[in-house]
PDB file of N, CA and C in Angstrom:
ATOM      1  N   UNK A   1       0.829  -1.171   0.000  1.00  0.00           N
ATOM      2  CA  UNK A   1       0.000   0.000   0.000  1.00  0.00           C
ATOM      3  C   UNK A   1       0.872   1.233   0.000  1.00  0.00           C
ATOM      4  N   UNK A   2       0.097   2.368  -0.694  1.00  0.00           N
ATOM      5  CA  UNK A   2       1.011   3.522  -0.933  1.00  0.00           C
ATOM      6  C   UNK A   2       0.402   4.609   0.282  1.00  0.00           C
ATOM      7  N   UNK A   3       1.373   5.312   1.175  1.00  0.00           N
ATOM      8  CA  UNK A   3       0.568   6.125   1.899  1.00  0.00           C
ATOM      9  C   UNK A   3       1.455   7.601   2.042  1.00  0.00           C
ATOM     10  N   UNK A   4       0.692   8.395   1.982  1.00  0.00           N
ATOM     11  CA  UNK A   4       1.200   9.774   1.395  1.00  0.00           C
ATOM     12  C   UNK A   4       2.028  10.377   2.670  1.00  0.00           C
ATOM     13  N   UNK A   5       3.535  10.621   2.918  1.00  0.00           N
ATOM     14  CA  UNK A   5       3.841  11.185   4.095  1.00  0.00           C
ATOM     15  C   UNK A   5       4.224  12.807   3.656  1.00  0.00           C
ATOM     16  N   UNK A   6       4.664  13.169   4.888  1.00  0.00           N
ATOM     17  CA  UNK A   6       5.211  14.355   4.548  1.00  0.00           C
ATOM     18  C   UNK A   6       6.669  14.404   4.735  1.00  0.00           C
ATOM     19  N   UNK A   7       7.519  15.008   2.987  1.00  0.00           N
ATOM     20  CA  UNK A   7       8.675  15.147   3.377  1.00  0.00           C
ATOM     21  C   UNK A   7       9.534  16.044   3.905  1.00  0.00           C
ATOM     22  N   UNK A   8      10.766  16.037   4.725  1.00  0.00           N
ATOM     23  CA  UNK A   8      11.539  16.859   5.099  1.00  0.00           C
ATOM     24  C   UNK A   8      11.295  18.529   5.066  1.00  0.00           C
ATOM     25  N   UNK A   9      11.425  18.686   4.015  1.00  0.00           N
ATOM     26  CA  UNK A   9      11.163  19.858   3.040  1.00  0.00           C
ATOM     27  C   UNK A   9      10.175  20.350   3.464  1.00  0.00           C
ATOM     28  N   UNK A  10       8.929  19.735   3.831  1.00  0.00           N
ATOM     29  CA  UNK A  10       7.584  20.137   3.850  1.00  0.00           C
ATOM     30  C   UNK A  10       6.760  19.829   2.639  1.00  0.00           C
ATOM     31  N   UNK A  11       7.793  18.944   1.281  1.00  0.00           N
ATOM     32  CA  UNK A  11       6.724  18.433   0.235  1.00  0.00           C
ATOM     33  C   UNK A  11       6.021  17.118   0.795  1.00  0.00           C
ATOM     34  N   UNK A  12       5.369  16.431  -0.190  1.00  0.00           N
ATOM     35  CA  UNK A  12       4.954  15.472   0.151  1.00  0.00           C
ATOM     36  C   UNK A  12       5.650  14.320  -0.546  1.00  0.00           C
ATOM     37  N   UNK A  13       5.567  13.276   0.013  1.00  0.00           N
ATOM     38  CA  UNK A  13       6.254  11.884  -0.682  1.00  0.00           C
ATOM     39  C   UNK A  13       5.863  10.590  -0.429  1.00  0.00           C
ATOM     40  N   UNK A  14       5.336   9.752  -1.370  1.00  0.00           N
ATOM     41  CA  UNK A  14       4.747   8.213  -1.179  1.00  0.00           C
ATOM     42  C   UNK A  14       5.837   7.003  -0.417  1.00  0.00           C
ATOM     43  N   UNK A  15       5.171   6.537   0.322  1.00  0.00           N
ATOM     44  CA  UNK A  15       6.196   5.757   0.759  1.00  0.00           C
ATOM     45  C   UNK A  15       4.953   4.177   0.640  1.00  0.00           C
ATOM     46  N   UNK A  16       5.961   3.345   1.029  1.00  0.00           N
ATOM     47  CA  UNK A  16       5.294   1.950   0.829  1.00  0.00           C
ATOM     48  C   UNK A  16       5.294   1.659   2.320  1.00  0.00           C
ATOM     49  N   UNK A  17       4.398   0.508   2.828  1.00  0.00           N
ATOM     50  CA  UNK A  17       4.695  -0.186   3.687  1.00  0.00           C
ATOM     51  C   UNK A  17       4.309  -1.812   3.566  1.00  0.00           C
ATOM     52  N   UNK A  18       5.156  -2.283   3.860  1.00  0.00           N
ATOM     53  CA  UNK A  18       5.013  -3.857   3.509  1.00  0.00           C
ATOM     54  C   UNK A  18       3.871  -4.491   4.080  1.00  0.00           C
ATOM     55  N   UNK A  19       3.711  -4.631   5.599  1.00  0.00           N
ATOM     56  CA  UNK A  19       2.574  -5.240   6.011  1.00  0.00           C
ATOM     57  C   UNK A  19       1.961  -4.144   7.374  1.00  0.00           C
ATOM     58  N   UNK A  20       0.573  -4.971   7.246  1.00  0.00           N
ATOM     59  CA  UNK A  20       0.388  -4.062   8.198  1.00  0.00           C
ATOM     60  C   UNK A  20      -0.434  -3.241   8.098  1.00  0.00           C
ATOM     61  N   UNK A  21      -0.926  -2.766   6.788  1.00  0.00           N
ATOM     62  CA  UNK A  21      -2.053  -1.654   6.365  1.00  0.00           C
ATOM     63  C   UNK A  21      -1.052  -0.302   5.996  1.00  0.00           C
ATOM     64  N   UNK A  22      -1.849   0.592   5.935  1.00  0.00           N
ATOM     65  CA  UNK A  22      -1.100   1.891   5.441  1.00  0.00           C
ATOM     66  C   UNK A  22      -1.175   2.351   6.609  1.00  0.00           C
ATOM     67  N   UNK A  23       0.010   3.787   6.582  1.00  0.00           N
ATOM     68  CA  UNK A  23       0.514   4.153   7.573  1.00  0.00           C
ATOM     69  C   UNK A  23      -0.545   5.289   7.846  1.00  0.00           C
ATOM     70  N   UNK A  24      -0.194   5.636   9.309  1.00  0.00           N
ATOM     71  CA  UNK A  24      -1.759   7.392   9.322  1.00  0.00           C
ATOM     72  C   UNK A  24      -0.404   8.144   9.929  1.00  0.00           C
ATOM     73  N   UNK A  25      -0.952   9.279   9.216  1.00  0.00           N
ATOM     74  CA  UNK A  25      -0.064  10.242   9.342  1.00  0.00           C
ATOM     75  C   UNK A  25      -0.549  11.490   9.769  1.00  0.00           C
ATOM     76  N   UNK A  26       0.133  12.332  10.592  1.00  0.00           N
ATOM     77  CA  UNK A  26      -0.670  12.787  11.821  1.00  0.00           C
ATOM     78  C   UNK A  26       0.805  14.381  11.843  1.00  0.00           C
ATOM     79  N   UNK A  27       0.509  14.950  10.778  1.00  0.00           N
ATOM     80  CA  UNK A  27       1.303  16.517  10.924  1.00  0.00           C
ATOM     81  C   UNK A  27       2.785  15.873  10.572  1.00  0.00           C
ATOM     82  N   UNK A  28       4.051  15.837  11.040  1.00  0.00           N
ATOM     83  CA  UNK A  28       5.009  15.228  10.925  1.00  0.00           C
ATOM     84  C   UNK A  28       5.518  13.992  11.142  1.00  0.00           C
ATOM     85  N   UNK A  29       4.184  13.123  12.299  1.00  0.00           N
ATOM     86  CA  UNK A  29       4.399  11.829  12.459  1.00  0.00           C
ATOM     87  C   UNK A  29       3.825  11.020  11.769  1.00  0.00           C
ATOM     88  N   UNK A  30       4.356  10.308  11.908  1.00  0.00           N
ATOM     89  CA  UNK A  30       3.699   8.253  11.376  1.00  0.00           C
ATOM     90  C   UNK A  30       3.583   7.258  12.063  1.00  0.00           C
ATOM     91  N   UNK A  31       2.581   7.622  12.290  1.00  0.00           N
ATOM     92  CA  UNK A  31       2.043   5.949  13.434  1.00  0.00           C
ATOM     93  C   UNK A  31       2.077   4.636  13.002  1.00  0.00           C
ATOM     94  N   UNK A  32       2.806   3.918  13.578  1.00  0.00           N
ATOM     95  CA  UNK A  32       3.098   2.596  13.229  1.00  0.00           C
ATOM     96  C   UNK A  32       1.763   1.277  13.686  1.00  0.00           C
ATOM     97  N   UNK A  33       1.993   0.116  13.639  1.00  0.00           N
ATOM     98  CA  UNK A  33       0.998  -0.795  13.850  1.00  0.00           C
ATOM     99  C   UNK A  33       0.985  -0.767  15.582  1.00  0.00           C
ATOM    100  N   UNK A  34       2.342  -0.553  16.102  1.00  0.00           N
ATOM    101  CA  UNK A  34       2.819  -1.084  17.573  1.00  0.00           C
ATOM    102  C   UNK A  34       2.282   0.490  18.784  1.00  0.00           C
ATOM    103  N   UNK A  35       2.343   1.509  17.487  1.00  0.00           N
ATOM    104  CA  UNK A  35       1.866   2.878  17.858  1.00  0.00           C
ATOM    105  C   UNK A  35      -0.256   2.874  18.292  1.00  0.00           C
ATOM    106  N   UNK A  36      -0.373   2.450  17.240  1.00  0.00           N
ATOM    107  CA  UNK A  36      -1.842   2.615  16.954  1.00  0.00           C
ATOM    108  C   UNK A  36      -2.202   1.495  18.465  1.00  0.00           C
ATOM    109  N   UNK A  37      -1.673   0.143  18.660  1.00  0.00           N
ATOM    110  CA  UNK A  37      -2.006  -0.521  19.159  1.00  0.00           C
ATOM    111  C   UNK A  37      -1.905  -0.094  20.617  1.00  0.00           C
ATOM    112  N   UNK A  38      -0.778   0.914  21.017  1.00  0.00           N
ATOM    113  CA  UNK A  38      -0.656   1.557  22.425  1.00  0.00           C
ATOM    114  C   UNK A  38      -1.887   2.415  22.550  1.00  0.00           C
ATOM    115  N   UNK A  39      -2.526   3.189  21.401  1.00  0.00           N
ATOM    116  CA  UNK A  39      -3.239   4.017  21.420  1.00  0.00           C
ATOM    117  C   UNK A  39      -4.793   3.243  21.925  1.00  0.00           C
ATOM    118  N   UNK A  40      -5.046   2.146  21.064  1.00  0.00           N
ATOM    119  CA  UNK A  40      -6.200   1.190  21.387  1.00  0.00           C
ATOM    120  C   UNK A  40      -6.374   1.073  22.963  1.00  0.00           C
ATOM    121  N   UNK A  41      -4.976   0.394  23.407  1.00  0.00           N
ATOM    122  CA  UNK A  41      -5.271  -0.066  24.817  1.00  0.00           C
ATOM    123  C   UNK A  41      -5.009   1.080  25.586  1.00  0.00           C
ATOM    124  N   UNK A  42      -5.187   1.760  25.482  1.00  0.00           N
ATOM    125  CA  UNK A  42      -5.231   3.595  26.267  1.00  0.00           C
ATOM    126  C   UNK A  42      -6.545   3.763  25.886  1.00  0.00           C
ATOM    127  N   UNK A  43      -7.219   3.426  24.788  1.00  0.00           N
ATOM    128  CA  UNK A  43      -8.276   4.030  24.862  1.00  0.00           C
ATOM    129  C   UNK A  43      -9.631   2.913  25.670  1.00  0.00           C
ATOM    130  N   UNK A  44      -9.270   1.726  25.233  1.00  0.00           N
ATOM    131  CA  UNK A  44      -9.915   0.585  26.151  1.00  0.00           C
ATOM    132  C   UNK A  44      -9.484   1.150  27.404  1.00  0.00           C
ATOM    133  N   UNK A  45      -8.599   0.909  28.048  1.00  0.00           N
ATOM    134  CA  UNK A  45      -7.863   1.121  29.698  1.00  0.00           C
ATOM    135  C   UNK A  45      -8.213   2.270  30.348  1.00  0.00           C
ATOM    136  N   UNK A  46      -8.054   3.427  29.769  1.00  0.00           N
ATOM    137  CA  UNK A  46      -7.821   4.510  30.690  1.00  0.00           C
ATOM    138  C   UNK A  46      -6.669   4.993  30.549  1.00  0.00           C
ATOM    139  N   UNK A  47      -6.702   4.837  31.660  1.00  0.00           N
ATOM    140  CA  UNK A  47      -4.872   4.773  32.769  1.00  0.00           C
ATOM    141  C   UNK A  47      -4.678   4.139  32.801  1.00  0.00           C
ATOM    142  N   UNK A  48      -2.738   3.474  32.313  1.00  0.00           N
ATOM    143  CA  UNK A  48      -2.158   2.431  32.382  1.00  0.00           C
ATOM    144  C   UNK A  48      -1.001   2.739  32.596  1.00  0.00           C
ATOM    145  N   UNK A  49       0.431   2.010  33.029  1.00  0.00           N
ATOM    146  CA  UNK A  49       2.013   2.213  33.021  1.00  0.00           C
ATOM    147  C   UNK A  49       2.507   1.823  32.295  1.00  0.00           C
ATOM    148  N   UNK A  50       3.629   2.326  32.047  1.00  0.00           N
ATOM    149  CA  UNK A  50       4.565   1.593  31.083  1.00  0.00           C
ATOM    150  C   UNK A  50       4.468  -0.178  30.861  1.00  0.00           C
ATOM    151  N   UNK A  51       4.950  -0.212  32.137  1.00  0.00           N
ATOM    152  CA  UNK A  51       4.904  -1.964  32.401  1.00  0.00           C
ATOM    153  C   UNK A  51       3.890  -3.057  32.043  1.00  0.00           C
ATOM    154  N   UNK A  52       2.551  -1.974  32.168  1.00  0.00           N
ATOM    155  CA  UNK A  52       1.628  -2.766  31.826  1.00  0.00           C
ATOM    156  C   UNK A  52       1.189  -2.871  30.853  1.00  0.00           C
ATOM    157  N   UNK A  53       1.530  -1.707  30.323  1.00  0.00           N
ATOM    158  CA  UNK A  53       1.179  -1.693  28.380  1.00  0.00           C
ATOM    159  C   UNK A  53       2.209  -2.983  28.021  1.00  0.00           C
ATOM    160  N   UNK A  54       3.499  -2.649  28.109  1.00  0.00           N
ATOM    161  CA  UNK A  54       4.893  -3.924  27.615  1.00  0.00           C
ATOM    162  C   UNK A  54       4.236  -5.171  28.036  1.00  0.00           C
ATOM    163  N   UNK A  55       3.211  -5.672  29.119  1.00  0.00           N
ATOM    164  CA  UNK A  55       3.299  -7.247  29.102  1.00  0.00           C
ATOM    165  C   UNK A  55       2.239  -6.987  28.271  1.00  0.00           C
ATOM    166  N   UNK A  56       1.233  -6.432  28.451  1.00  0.00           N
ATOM    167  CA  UNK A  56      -0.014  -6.671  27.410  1.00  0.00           C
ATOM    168  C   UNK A  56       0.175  -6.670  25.607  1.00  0.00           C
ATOM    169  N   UNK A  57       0.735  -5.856  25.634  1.00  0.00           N
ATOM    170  CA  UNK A  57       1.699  -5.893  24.222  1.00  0.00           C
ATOM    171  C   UNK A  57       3.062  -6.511  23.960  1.00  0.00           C
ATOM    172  N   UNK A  58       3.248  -7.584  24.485  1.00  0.00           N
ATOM    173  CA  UNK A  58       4.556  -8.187  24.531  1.00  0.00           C
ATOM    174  C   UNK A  58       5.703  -7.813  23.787  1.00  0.00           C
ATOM    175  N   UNK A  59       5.773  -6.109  24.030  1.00  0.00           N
ATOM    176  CA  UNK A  59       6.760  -5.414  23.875  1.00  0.00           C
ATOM    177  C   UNK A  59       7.908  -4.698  24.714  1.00  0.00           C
ATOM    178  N   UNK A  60       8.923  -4.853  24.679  1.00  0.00           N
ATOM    179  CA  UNK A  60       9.577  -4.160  25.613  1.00  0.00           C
ATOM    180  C   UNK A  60       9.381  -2.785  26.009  1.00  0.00           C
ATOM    181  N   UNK A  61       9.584  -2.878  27.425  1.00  0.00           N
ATOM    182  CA  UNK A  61       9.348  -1.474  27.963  1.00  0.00           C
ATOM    183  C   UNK A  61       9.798  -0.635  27.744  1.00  0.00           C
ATOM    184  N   UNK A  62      11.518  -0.344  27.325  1.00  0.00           N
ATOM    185  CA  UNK A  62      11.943   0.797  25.989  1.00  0.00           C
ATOM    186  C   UNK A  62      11.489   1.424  24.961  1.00  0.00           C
ATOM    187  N   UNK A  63      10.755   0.295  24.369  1.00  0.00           N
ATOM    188  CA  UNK A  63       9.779   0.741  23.518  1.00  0.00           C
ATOM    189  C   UNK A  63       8.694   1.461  23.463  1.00  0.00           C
ATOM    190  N   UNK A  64       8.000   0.733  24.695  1.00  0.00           N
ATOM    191  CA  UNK A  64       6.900   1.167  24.557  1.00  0.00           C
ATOM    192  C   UNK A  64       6.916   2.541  25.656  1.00  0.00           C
ATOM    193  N   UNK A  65       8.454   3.215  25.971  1.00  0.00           N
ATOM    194  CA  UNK A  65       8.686   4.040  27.083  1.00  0.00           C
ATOM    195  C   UNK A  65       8.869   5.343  25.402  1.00  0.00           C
ATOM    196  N   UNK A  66       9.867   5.133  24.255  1.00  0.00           N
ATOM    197  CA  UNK A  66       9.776   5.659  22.876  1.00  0.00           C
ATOM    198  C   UNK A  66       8.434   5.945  22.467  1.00  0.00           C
ATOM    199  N   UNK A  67       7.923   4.728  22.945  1.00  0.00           N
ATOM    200  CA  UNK A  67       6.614   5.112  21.999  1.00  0.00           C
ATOM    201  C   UNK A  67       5.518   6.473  22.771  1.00  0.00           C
ATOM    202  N   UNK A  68       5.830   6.332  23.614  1.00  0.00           N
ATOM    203  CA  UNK A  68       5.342   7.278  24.358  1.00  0.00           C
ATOM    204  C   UNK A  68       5.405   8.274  24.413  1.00  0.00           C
ATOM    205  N   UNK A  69       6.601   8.869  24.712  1.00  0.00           N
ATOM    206  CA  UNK A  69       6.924   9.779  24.074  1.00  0.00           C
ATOM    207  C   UNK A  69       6.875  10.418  22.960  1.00  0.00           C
ATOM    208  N   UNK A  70       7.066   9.641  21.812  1.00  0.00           N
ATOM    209  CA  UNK A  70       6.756  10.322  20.578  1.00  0.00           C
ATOM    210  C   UNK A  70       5.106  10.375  20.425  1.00  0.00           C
ATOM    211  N   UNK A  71       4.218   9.968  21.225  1.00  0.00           N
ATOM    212  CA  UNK A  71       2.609  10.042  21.058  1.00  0.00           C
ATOM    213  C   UNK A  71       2.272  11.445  21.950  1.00  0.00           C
ATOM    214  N   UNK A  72       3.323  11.236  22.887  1.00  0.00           N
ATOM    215  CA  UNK A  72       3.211  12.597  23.886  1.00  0.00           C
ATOM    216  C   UNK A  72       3.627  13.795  23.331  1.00  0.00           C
ATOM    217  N   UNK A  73       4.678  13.582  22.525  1.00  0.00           N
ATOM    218  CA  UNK A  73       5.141  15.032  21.781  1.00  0.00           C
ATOM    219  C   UNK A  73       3.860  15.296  20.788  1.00  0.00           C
ATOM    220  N   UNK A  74       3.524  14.333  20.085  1.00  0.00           N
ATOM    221  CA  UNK A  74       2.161  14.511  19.030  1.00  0.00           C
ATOM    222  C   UNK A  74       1.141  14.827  19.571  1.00  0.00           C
ATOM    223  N   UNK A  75       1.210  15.206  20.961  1.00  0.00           N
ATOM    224  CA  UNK A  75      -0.131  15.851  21.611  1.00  0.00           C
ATOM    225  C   UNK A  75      -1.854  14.508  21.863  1.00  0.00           C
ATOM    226  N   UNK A  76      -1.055  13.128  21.378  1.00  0.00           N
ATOM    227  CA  UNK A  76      -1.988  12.289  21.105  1.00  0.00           C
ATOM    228  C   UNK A  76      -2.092  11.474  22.894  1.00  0.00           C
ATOM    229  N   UNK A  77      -1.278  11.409  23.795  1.00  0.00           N
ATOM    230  CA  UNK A  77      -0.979  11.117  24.816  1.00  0.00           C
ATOM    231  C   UNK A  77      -0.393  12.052  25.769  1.00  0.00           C
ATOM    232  N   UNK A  78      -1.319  11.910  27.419  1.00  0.00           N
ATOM    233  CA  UNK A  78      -0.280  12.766  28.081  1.00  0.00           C
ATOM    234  C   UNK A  78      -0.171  11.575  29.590  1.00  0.00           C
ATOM    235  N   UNK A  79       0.904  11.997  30.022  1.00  0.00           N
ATOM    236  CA  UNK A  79       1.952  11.776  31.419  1.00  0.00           C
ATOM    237  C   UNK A  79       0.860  12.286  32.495  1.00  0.00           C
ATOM    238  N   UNK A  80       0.312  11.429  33.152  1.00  0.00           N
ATOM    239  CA  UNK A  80      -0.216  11.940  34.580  1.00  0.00           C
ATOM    240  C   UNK A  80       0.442  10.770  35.526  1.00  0.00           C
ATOM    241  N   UNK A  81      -0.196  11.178  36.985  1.00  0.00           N
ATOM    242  CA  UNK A  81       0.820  10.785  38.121  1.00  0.00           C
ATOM    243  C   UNK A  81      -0.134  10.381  38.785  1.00  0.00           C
ATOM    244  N   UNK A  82       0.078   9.409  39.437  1.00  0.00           N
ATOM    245  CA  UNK A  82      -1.329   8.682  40.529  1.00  0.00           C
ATOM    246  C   UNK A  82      -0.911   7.995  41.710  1.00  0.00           C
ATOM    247  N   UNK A  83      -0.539   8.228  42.444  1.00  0.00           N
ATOM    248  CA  UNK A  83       0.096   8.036  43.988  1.00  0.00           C
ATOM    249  C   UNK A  83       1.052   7.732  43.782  1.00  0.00           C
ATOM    250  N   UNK A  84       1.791   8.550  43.132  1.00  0.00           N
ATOM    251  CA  UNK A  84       3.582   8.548  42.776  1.00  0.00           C
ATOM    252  C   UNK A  84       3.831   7.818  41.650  1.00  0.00           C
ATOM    253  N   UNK A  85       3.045   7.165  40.930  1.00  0.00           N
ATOM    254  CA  UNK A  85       3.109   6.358  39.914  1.00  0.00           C
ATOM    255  C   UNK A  85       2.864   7.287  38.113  1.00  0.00           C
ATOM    256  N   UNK A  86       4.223   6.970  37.380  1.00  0.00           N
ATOM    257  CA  UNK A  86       3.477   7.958  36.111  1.00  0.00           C
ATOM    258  C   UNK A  86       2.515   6.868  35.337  1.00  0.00           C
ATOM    259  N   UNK A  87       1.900   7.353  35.142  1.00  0.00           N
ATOM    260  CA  UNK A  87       0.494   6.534  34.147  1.00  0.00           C
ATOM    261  C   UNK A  87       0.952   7.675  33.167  1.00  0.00           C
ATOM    262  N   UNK A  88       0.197   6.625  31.971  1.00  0.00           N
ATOM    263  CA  UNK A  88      -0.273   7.142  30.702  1.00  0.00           C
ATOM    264  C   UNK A  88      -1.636   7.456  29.951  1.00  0.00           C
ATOM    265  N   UNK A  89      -2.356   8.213  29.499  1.00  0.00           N
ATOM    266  CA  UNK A  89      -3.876   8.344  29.044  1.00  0.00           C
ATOM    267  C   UNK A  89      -3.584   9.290  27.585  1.00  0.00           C
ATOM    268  N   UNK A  90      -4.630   8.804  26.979  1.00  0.00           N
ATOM    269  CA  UNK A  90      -5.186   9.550  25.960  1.00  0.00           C
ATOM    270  C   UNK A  90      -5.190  11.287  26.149  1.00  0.00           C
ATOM    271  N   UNK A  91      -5.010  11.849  25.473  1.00  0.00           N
ATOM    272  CA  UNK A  91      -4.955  13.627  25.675  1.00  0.00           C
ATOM    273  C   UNK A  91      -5.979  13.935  25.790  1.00  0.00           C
ATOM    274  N   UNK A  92      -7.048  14.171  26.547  1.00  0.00           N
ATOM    275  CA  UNK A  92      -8.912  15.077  26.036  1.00  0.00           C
ATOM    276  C   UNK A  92      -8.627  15.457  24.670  1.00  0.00           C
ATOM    277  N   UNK A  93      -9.756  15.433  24.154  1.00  0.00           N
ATOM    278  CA  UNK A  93      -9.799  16.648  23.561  1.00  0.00           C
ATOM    279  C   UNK A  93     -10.326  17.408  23.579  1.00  0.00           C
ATOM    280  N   UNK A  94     -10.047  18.811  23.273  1.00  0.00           N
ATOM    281  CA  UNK A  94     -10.736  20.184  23.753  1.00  0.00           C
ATOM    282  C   UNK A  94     -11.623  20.530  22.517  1.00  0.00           C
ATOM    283  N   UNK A  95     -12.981  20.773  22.875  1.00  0.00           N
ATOM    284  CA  UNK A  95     -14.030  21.137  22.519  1.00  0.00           C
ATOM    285  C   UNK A  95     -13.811  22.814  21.793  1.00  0.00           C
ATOM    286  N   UNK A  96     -13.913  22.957  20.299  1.00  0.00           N
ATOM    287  CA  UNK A  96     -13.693  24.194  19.801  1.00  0.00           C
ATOM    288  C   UNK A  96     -14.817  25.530  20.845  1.00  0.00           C
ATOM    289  N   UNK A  97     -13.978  26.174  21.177  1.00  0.00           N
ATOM    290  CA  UNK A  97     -15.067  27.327  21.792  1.00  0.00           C
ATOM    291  C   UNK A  97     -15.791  28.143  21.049  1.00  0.00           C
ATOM    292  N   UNK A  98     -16.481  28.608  20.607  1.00  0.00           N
ATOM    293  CA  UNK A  98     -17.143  29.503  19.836  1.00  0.00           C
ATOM    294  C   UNK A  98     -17.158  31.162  20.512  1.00  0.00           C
TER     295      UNK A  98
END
Protein backbone atom coordinates (compact mmCIF):
# COMPACT_ATOMS: atom_id res chain seq x y z
CA UNK A 1 0.00 0.00 0.00
CA UNK A 2 1.01 3.52 -0.93
CA UNK A 3 0.57 6.12 1.90
CA UNK A 4 1.20 9.77 1.40
CA UNK A 5 3.84 11.19 4.10
CA UNK A 6 5.21 14.36 4.55
CA UNK A 7 8.68 15.15 3.38
CA UNK A 8 11.54 16.86 5.10
CA UNK A 9 11.16 19.86 3.04
CA UNK A 10 7.58 20.14 3.85
CA UNK A 11 6.72 18.43 0.23
CA UNK A 12 4.95 15.47 0.15
CA UNK A 13 6.25 11.88 -0.68
CA UNK A 14 4.75 8.21 -1.18
CA UNK A 15 6.20 5.76 0.76
CA UNK A 16 5.29 1.95 0.83
CA UNK A 17 4.69 -0.19 3.69
CA UNK A 18 5.01 -3.86 3.51
CA UNK A 19 2.57 -5.24 6.01
CA UNK A 20 0.39 -4.06 8.20
CA UNK A 21 -2.05 -1.65 6.37
CA UNK A 22 -1.10 1.89 5.44
CA UNK A 23 0.51 4.15 7.57
CA UNK A 24 -1.76 7.39 9.32
CA UNK A 25 -0.06 10.24 9.34
CA UNK A 26 -0.67 12.79 11.82
CA UNK A 27 1.30 16.52 10.92
CA UNK A 28 5.01 15.23 10.92
CA UNK A 29 4.40 11.83 12.46
CA UNK A 30 3.70 8.25 11.38
CA UNK A 31 2.04 5.95 13.43
CA UNK A 32 3.10 2.60 13.23
CA UNK A 33 1.00 -0.79 13.85
CA UNK A 34 2.82 -1.08 17.57
CA UNK A 35 1.87 2.88 17.86
CA UNK A 36 -1.84 2.61 16.95
CA UNK A 37 -2.01 -0.52 19.16
CA UNK A 38 -0.66 1.56 22.43
CA UNK A 39 -3.24 4.02 21.42
CA UNK A 40 -6.20 1.19 21.39
CA UNK A 41 -5.27 -0.07 24.82
CA UNK A 42 -5.23 3.59 26.27
CA UNK A 43 -8.28 4.03 24.86
CA UNK A 44 -9.91 0.58 26.15
CA UNK A 45 -7.86 1.12 29.70
CA UNK A 46 -7.82 4.51 30.69
CA UNK A 47 -4.87 4.77 32.77
CA UNK A 48 -2.16 2.43 32.38
CA UNK A 49 2.01 2.21 33.02
CA UNK A 50 4.56 1.59 31.08
CA UNK A 51 4.90 -1.96 32.40
CA UNK A 52 1.63 -2.77 31.83
CA UNK A 53 1.18 -1.69 28.38
CA UNK A 54 4.89 -3.92 27.61
CA UNK A 55 3.30 -7.25 29.10
CA UNK A 56 -0.01 -6.67 27.41
CA UNK A 57 1.70 -5.89 24.22
CA UNK A 58 4.56 -8.19 24.53
CA UNK A 59 6.76 -5.41 23.87
CA UNK A 60 9.58 -4.16 25.61
CA UNK A 61 9.35 -1.47 27.96
CA UNK A 62 11.94 0.80 25.99
CA UNK A 63 9.78 0.74 23.52
CA UNK A 64 6.90 1.17 24.56
CA UNK A 65 8.69 4.04 27.08
CA UNK A 66 9.78 5.66 22.88
CA UNK A 67 6.61 5.11 22.00
CA UNK A 68 5.34 7.28 24.36
CA UNK A 69 6.92 9.78 24.07
CA UNK A 70 6.76 10.32 20.58
CA UNK A 71 2.61 10.04 21.06
CA UNK A 72 3.21 12.60 23.89
CA UNK A 73 5.14 15.03 21.78
CA UNK A 74 2.16 14.51 19.03
CA UNK A 75 -0.13 15.85 21.61
CA UNK A 76 -1.99 12.29 21.11
CA UNK A 77 -0.98 11.12 24.82
CA UNK A 78 -0.28 12.77 28.08
CA UNK A 79 1.95 11.78 31.42
CA UNK A 80 -0.22 11.94 34.58
CA UNK A 81 0.82 10.79 38.12
CA UNK A 82 -1.33 8.68 40.53
CA UNK A 83 0.10 8.04 43.99
CA UNK A 84 3.58 8.55 42.78
CA UNK A 85 3.11 6.36 39.91
CA UNK A 86 3.48 7.96 36.11
CA UNK A 87 0.49 6.53 34.15
CA UNK A 88 -0.27 7.14 30.70
CA UNK A 89 -3.88 8.34 29.04
CA UNK A 90 -5.19 9.55 25.96
CA UNK A 91 -4.96 13.63 25.67
CA UNK A 92 -8.91 15.08 26.04
CA UNK A 93 -9.80 16.65 23.56
CA UNK A 94 -10.74 20.18 23.75
CA UNK A 95 -14.03 21.14 22.52
CA UNK A 96 -13.69 24.19 19.80
CA UNK A 97 -15.07 27.33 21.79
CA UNK A 98 -17.14 29.50 19.84
Amino acid sequence: MIAKTSGRNGGSTASSQAAGGPEVVLGEGVLDDRDKAILHLLAREGVIGVSEIARRLALGKSVVWRKLQKLTAMGLVERVVVNGRPLYRLRPVEEPRN
